[in-house]
N, C-alpha and C. Protein backbone atom coordinates (compact mmCIF):
# COMPACT_ATOMS: atom_id res chain seq x y z
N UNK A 1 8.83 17.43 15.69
CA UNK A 1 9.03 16.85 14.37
C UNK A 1 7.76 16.13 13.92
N UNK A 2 7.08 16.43 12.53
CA UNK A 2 6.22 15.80 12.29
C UNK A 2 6.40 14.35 11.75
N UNK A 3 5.66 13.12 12.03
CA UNK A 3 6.11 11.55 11.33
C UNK A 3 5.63 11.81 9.81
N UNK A 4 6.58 10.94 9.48
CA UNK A 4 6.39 10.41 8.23
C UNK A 4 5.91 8.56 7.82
N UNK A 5 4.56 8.90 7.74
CA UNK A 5 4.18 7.44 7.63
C UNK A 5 3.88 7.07 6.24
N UNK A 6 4.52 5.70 5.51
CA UNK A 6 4.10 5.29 4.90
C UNK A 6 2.53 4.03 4.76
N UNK A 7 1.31 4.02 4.22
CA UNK A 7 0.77 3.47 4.23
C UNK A 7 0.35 2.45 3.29
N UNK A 8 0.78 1.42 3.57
CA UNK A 8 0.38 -0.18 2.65
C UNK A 8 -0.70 -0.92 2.92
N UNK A 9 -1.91 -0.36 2.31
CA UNK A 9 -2.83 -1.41 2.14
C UNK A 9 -2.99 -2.58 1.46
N UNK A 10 -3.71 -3.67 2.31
CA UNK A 10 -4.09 -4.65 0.86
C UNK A 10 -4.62 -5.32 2.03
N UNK A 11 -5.21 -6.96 1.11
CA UNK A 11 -5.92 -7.67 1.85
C UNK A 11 -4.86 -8.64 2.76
N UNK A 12 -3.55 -8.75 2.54
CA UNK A 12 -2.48 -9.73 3.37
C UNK A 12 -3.05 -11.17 3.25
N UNK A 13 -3.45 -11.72 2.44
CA UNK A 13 -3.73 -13.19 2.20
C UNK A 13 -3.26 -13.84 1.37
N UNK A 14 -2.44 -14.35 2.14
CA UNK A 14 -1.02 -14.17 3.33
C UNK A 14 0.03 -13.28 3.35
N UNK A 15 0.00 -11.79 4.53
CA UNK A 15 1.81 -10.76 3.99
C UNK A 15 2.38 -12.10 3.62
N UNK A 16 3.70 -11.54 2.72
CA UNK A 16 4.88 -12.36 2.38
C UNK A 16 5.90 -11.29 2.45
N UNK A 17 7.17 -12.07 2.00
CA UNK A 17 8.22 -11.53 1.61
C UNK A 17 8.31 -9.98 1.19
N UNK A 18 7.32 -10.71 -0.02
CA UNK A 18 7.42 -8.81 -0.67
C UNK A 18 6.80 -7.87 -0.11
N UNK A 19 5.78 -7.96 0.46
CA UNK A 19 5.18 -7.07 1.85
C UNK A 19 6.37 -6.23 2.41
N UNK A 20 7.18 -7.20 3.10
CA UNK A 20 8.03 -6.36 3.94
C UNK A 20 8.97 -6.29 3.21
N UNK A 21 9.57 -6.64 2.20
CA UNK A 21 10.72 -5.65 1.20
C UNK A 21 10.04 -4.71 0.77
N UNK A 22 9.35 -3.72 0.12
CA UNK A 22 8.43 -3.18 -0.01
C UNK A 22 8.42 -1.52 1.01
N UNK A 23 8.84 -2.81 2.00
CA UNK A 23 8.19 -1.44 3.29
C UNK A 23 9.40 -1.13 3.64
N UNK A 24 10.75 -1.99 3.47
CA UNK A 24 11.81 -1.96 3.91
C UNK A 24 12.33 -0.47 2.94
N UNK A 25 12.29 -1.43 1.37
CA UNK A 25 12.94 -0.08 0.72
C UNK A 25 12.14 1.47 1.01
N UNK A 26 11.21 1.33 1.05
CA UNK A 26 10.11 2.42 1.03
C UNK A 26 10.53 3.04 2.81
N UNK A 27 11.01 2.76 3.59
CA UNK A 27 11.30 3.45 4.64
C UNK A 27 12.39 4.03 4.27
N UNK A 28 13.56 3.36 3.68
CA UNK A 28 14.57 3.42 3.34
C UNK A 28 14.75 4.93 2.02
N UNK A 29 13.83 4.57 1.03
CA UNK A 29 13.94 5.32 0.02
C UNK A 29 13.56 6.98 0.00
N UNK A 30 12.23 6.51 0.99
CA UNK A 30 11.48 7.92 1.14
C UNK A 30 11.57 9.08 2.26
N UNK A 31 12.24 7.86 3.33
CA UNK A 31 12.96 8.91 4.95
C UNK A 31 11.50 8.78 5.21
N UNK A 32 11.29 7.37 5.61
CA UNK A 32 9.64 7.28 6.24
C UNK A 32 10.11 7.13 7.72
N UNK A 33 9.55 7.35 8.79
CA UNK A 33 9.51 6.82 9.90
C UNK A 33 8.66 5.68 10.07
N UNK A 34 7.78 5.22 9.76
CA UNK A 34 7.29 3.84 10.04
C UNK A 34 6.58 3.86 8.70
N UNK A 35 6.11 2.11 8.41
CA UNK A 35 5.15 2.19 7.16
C UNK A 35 3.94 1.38 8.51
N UNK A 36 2.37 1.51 8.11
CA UNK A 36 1.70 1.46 8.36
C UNK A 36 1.32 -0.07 7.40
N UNK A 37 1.12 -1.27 7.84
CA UNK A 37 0.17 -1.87 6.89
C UNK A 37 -1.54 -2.10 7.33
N UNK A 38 -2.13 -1.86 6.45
CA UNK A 38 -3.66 -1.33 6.62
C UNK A 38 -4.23 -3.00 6.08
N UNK A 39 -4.74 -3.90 7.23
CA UNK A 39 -5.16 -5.38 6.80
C UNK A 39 -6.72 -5.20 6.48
N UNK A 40 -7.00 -4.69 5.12
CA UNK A 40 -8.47 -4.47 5.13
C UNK A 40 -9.17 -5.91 5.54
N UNK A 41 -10.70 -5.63 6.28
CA UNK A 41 -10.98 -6.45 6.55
C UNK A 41 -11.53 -7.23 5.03
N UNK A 42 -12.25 -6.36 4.28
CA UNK A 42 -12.56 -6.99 3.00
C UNK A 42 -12.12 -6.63 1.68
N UNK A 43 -11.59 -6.40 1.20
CA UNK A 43 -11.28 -5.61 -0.37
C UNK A 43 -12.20 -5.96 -1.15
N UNK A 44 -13.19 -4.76 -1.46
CA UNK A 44 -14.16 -4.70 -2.60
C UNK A 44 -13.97 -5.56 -3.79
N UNK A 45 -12.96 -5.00 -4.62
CA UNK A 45 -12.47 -5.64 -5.17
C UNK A 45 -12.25 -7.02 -5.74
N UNK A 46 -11.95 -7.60 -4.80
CA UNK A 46 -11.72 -9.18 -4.16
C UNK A 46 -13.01 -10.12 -4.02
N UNK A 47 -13.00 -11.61 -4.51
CA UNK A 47 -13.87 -12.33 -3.73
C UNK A 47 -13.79 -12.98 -2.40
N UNK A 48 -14.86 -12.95 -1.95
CA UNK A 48 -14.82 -13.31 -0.64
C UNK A 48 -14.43 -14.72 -0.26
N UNK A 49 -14.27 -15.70 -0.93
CA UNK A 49 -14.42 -17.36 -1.37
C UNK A 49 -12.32 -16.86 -1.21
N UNK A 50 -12.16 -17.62 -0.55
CA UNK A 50 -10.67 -18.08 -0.09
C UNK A 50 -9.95 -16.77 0.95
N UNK A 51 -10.59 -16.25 1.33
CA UNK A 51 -10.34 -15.01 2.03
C UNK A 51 -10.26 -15.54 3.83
N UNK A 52 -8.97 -15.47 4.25
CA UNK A 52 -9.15 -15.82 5.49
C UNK A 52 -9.36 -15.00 6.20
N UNK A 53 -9.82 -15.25 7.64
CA UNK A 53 -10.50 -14.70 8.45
C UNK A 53 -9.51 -13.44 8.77
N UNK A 54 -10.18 -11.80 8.64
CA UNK A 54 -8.98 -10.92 9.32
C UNK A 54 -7.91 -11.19 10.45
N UNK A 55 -8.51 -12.17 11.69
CA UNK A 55 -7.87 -11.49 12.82
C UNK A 55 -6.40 -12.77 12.59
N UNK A 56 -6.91 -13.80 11.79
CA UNK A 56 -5.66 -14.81 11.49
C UNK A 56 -4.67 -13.96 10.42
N UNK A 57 -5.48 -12.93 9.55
CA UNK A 57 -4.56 -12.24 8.74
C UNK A 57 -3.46 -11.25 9.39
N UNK A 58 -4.38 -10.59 10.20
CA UNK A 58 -3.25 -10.09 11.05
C UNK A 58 -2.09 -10.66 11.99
N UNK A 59 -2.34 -12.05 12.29
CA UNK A 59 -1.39 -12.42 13.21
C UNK A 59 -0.26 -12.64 12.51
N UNK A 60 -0.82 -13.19 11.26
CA UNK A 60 0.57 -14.08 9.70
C UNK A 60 1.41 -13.00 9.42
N UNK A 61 0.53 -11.33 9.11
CA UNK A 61 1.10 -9.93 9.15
C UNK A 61 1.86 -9.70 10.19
N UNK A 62 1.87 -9.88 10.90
CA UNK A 62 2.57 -9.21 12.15
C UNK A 62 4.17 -10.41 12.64
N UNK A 63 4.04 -11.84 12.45
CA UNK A 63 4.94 -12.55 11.85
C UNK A 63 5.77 -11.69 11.44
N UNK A 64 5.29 -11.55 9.75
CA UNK A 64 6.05 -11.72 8.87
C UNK A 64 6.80 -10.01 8.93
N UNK A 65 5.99 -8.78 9.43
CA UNK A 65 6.66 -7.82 9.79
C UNK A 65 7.96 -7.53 10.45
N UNK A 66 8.19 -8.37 11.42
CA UNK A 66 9.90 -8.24 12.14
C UNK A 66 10.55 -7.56 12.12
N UNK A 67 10.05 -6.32 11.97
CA UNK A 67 10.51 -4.86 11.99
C UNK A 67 9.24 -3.79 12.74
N UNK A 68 10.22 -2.65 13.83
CA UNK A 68 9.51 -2.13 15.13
C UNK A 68 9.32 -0.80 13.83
N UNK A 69 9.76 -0.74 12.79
CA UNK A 69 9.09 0.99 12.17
C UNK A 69 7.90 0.19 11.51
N UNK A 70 7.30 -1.35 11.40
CA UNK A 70 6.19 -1.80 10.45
C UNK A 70 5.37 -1.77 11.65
N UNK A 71 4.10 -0.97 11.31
CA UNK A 71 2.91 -1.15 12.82
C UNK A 71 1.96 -1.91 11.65
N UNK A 72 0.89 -2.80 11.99
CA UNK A 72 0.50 -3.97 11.48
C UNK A 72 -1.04 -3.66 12.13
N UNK A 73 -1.57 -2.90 11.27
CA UNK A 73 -3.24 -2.85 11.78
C UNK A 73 -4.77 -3.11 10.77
N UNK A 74 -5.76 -3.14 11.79
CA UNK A 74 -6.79 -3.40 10.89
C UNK A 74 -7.47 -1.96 10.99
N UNK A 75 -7.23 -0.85 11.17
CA UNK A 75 -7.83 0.72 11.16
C UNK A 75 -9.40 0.34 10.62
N UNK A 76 -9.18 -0.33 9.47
CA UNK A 76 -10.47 0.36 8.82
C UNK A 76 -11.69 -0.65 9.72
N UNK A 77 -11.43 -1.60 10.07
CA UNK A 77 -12.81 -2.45 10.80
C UNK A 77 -13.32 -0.80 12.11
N UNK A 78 -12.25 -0.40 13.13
CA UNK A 78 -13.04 0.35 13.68
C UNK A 78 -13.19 1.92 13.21
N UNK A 79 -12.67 2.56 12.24
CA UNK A 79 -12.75 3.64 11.38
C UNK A 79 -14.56 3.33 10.54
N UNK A 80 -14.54 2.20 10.21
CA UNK A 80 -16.26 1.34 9.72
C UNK A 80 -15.96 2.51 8.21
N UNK A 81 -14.51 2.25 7.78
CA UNK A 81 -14.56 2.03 6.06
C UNK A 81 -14.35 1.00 5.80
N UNK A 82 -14.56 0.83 4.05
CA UNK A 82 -14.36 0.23 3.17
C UNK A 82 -13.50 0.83 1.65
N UNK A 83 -13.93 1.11 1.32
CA UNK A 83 -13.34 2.05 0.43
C UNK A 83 -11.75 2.51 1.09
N UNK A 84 -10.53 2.83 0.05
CA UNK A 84 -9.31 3.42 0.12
C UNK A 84 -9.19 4.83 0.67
N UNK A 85 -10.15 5.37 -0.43
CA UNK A 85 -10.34 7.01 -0.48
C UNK A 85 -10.90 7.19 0.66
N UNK A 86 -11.96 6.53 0.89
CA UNK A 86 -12.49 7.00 3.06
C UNK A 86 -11.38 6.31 3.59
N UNK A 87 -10.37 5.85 3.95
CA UNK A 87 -9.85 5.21 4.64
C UNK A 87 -8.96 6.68 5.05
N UNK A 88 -8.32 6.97 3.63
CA UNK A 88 -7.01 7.88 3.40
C UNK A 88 -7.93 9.24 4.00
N UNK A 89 -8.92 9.40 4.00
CA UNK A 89 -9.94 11.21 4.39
C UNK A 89 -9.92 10.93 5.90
N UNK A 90 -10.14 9.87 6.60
CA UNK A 90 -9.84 9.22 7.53
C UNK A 90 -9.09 9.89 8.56
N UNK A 91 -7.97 8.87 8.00
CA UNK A 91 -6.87 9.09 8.60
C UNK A 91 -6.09 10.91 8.40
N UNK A 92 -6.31 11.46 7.80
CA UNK A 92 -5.57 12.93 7.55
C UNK A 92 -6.88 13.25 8.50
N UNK A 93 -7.80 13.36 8.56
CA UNK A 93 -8.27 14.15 9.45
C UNK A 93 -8.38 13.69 11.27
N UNK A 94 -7.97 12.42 11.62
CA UNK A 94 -7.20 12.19 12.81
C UNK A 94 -6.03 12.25 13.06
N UNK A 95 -5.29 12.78 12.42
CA UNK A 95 -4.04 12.42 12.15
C UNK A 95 -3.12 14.04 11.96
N UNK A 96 -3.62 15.00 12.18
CA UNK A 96 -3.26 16.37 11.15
C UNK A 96 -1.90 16.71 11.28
N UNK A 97 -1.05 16.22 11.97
CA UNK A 97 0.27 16.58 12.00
C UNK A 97 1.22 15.42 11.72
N UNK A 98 0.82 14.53 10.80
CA UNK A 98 1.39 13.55 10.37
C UNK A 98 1.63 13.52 8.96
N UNK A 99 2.54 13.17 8.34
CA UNK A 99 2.57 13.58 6.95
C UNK A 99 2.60 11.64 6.39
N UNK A 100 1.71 11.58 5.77
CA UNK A 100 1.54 10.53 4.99
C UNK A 100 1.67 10.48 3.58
N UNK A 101 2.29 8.89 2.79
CA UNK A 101 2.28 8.61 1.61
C UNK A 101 1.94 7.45 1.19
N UNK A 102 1.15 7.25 0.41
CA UNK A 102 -0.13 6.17 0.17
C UNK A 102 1.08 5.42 -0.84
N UNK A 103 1.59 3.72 -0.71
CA UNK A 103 2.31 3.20 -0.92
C UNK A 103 1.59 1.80 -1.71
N UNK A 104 2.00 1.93 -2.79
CA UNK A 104 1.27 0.69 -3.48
C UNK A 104 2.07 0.15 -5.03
N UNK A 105 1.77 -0.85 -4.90
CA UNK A 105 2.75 -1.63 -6.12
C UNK A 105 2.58 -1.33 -7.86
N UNK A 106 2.72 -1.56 -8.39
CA UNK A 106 2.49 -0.92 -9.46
C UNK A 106 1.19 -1.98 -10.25
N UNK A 107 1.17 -2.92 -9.62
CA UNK A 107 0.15 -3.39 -10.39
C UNK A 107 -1.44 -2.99 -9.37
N UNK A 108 -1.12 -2.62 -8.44
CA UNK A 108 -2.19 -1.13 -7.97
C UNK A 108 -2.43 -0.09 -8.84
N UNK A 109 -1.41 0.31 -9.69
CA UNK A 109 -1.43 1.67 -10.50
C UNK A 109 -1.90 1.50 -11.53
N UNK A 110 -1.85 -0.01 -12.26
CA UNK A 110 -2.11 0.05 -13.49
C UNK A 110 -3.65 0.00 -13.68
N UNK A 111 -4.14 -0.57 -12.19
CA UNK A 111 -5.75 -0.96 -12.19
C UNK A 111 -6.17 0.20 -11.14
N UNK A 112 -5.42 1.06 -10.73
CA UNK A 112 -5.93 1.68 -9.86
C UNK A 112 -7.31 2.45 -10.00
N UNK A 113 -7.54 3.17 -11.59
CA UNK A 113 -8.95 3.70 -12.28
C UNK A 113 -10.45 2.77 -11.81
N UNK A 114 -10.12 1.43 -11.51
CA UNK A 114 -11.60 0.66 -11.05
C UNK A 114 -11.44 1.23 -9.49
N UNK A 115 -10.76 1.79 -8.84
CA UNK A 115 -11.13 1.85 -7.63
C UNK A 115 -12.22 3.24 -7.41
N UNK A 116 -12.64 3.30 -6.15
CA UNK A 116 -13.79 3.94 -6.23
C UNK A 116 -13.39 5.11 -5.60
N UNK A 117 -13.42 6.14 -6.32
CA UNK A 117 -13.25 7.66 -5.93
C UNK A 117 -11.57 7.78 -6.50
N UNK A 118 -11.13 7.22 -7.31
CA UNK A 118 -9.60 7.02 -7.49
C UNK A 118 -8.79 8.15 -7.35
N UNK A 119 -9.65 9.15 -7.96
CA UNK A 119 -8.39 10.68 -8.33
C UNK A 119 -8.73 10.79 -7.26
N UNK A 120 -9.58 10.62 -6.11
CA UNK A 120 -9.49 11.57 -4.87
C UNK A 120 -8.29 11.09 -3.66
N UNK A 121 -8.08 9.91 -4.34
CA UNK A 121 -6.84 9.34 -3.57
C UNK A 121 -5.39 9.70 -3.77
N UNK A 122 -5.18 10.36 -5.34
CA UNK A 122 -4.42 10.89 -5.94
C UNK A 122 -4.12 12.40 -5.27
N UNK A 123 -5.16 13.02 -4.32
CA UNK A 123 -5.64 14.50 -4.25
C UNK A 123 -5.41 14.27 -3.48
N UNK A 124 -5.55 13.52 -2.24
CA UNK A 124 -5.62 13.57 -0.73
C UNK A 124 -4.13 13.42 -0.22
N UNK A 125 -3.21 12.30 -0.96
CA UNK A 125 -1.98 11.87 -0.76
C UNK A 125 -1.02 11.56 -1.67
N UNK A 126 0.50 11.57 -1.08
CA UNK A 126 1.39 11.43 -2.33
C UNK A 126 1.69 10.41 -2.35
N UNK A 127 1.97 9.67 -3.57
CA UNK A 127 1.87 8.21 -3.20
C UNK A 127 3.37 7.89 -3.87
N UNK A 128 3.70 6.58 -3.72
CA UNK A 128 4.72 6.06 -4.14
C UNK A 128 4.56 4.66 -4.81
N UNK A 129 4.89 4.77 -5.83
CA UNK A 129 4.37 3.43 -6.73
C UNK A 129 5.55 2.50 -6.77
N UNK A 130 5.69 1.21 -6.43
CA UNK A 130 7.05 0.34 -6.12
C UNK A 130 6.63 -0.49 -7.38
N UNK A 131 8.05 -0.95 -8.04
CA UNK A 131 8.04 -1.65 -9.15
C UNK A 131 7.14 -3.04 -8.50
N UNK A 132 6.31 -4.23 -9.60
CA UNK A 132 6.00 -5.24 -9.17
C UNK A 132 7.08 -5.99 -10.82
N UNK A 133 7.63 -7.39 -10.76
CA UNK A 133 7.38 -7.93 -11.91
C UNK A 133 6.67 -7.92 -13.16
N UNK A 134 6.54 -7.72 -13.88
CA UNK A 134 5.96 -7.65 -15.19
C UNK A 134 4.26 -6.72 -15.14
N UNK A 135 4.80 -5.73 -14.44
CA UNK A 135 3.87 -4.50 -14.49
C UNK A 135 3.98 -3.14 -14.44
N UNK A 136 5.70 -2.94 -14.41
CA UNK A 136 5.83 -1.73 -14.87
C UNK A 136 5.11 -0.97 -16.07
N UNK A 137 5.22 -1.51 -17.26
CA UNK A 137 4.85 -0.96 -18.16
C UNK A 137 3.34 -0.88 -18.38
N UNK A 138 2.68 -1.47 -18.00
CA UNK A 138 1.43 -1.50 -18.02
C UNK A 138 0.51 -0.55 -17.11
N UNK A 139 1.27 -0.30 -15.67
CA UNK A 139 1.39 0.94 -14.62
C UNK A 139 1.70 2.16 -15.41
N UNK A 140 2.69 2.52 -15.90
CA UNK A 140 3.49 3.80 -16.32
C UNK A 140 2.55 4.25 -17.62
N UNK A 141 1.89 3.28 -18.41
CA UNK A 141 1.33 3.65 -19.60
C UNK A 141 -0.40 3.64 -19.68
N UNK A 142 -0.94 3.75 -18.21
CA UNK A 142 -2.30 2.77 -17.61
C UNK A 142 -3.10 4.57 -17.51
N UNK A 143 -4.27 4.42 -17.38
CA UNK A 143 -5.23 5.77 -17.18
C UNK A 143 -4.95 6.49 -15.82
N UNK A 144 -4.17 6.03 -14.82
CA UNK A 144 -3.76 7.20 -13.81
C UNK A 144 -2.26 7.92 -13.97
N UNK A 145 -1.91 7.14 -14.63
CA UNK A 145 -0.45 7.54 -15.03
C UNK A 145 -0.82 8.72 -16.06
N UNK A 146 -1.29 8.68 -16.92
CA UNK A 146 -1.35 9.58 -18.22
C UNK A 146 -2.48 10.82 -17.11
N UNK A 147 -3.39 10.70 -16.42
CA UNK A 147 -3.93 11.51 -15.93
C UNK A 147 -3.18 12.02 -14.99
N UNK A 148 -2.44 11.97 -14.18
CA UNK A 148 -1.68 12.40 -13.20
C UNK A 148 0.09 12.73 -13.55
N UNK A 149 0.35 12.60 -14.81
CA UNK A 149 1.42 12.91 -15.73
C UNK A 149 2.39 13.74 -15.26
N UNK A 150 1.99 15.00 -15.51
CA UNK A 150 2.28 16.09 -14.84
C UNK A 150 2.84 16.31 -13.32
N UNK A 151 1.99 15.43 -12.32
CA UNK A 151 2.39 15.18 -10.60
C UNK A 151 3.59 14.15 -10.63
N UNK A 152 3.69 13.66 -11.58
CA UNK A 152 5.25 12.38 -11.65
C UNK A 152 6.23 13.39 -11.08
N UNK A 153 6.81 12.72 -9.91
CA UNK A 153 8.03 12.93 -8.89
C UNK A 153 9.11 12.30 -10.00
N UNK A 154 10.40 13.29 -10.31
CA UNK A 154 11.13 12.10 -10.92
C UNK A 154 12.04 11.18 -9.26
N UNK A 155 12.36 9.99 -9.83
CA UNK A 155 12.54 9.39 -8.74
C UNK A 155 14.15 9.55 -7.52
N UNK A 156 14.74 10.01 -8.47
CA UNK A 156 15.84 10.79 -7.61
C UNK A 156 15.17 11.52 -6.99
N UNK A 157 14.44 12.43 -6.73
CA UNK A 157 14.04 13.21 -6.17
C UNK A 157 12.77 12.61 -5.09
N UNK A 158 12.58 11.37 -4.76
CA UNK A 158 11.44 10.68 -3.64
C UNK A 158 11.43 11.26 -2.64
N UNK A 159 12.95 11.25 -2.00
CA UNK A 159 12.69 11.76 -0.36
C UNK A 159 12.29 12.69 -0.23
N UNK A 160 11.71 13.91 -1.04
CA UNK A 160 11.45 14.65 -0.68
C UNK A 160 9.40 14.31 -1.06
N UNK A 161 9.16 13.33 -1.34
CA UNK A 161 7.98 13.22 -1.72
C UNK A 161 6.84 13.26 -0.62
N UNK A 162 7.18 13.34 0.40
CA UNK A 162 6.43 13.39 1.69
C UNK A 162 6.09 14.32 2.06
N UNK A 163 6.93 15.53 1.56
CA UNK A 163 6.52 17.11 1.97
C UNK A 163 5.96 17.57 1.01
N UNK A 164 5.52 17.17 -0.47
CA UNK A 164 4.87 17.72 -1.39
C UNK A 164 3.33 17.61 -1.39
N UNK A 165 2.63 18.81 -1.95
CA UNK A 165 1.69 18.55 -1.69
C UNK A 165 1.13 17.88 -3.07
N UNK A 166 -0.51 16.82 -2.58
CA UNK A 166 -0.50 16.14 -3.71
C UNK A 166 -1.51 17.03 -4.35
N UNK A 167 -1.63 16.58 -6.09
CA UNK A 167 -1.44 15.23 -6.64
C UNK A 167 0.03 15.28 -6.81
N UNK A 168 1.11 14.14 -6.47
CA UNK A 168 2.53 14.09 -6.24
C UNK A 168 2.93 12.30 -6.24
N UNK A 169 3.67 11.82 -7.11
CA UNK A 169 3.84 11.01 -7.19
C UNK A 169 5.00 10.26 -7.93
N UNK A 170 5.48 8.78 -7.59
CA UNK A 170 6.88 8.50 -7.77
C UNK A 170 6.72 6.90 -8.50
N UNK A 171 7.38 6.94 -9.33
CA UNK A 171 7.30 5.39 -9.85
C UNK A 171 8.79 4.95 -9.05
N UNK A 172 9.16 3.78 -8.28
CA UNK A 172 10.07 3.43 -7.30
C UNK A 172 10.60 2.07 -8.20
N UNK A 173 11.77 1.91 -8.53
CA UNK A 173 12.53 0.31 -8.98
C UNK A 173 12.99 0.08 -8.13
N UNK A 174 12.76 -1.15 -7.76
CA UNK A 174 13.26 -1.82 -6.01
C UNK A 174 13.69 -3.20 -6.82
N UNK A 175 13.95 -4.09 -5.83
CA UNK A 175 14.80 -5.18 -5.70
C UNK A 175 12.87 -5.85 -6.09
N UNK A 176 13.03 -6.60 -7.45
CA UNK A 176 11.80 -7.53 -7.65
C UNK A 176 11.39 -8.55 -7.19
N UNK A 177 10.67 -8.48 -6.08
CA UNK A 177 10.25 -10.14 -4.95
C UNK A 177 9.23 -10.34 -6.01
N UNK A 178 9.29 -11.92 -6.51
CA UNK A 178 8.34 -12.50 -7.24
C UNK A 178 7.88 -12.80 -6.34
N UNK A 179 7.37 -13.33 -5.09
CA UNK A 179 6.19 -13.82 -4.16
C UNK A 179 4.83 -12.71 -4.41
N UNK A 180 4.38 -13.84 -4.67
CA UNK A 180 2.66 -13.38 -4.54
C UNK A 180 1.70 -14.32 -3.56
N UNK A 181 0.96 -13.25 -3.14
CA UNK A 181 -0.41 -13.61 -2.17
C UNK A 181 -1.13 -15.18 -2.85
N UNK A 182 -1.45 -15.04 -4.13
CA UNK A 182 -1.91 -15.43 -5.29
C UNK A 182 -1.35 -16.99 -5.05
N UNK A 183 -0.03 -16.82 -6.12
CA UNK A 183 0.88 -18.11 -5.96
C UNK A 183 0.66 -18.47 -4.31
N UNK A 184 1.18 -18.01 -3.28
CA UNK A 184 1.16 -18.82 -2.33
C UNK A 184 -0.32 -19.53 -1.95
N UNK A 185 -1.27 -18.87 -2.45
CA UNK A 185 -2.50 -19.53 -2.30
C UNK A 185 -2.40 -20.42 -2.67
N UNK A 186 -2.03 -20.72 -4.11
CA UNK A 186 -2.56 -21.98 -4.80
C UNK A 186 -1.68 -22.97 -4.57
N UNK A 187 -0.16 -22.44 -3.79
CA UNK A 187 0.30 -23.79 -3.32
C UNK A 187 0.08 -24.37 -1.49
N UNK A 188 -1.34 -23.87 -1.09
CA UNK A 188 -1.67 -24.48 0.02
C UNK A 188 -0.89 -23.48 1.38
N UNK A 189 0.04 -22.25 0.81
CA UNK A 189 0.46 -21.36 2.21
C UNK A 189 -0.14 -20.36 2.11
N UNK A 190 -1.11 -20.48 2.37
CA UNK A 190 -1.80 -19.55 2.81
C UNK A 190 -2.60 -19.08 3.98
N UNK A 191 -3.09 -17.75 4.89
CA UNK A 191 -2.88 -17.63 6.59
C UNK A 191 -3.74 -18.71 7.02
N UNK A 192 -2.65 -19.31 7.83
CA UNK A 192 -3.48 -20.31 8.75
C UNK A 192 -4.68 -19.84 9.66
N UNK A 193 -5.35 -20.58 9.17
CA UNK A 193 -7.33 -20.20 10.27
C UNK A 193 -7.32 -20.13 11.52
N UNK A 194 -6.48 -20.99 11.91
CA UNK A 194 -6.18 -21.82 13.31
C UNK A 194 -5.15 -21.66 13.79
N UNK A 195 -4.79 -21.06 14.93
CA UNK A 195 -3.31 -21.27 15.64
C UNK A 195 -3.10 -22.96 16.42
């Protein structure tokens, strides 16, 4: 039997709640066998100024995981990417009998066009887009959505989104965790430096 892995990147500063609801429904929704969370060491993206140290990010991740289908890694420090799109070329080519789906929130989707090599991430894997709070619409109506139009999975139809080949993709309404990385920063919980 080939696995079905879901993969959740981000920077985890600090996983929360919605991290692992997220991964919960998304095992649940898609007939994943495990979700993968990918603790980049840096997100391009991102400033470096409040960014805690990876290996404390991973420990807060692995906490807050409490589930044996969530594996909790930093791949890309010894893979020596940066970038999504090398991460995802990566992994399918160590990986060849594994069927993967690139798992990200919708306020990933709506900004997803600044990322670097974007459609090739669209090409490589099928992804599954999970509702966030007040970014559906801005996701669904955003420059990868209208470019990738056509590959929209309707969403009754997800579980089967793992065997399709991409460009293939699902807008997901889940249970809305307002916790953010963000908010918990600014109220002082954020991954401890120090055990």
């Amino acid at each position: 039997m080939r696995l079905t892995i879901g993969l959740l990147g981000g920077s985890f500063n600090p996983a929360h709640s919605g991290h692992r609801e997220v991964s919960l429904s998304a095992l649940r929704r898609l007939k994943l066998d495990q979700v993968w969370w990918l603790v980049s060491p840096q997100n391009p993206l991102k400033p470096t100024a409040g960014m805690a140290p990876l290996d404390a990010r991973l420990r807060q991740a692995r906490i807050v995981a409490q589930d044996r289908r969530i594996w909790v890694s930093d791949i890309e420090r010894p893979l020596g990417t940066r970038y999504t799109a090398d991460t995802l070329r990566r992994l399918v080519q160590l990986c060849p009998g594994v069927r993967f789906v690139w798992l990200m929130g919708a306020d990933n989707l709506a900004g997803i066009h600044r990322w670097r090599a974007w459609r090739h991430i669209f090409e490589t894997l099928p992804i599954a887009v999970l509702a966030r709070p007040a970014y559906a619409h801005a996701a669904l109506a955003g420059r990868a959505a209208r470019v990738f139009r056509a590959a929209r999975v309707p969403e009754a139809q997800a579980r089967s989104l793992a065997r399709r080949c991409p460009p293939a993709w699902t807008f997901l309404h889940t249970r809305l965790d307002p916790t953010s990385a963000t908010d918990l920063r600014r109220r002082g919980q954020g991954v401890p430096h120090q055990e």
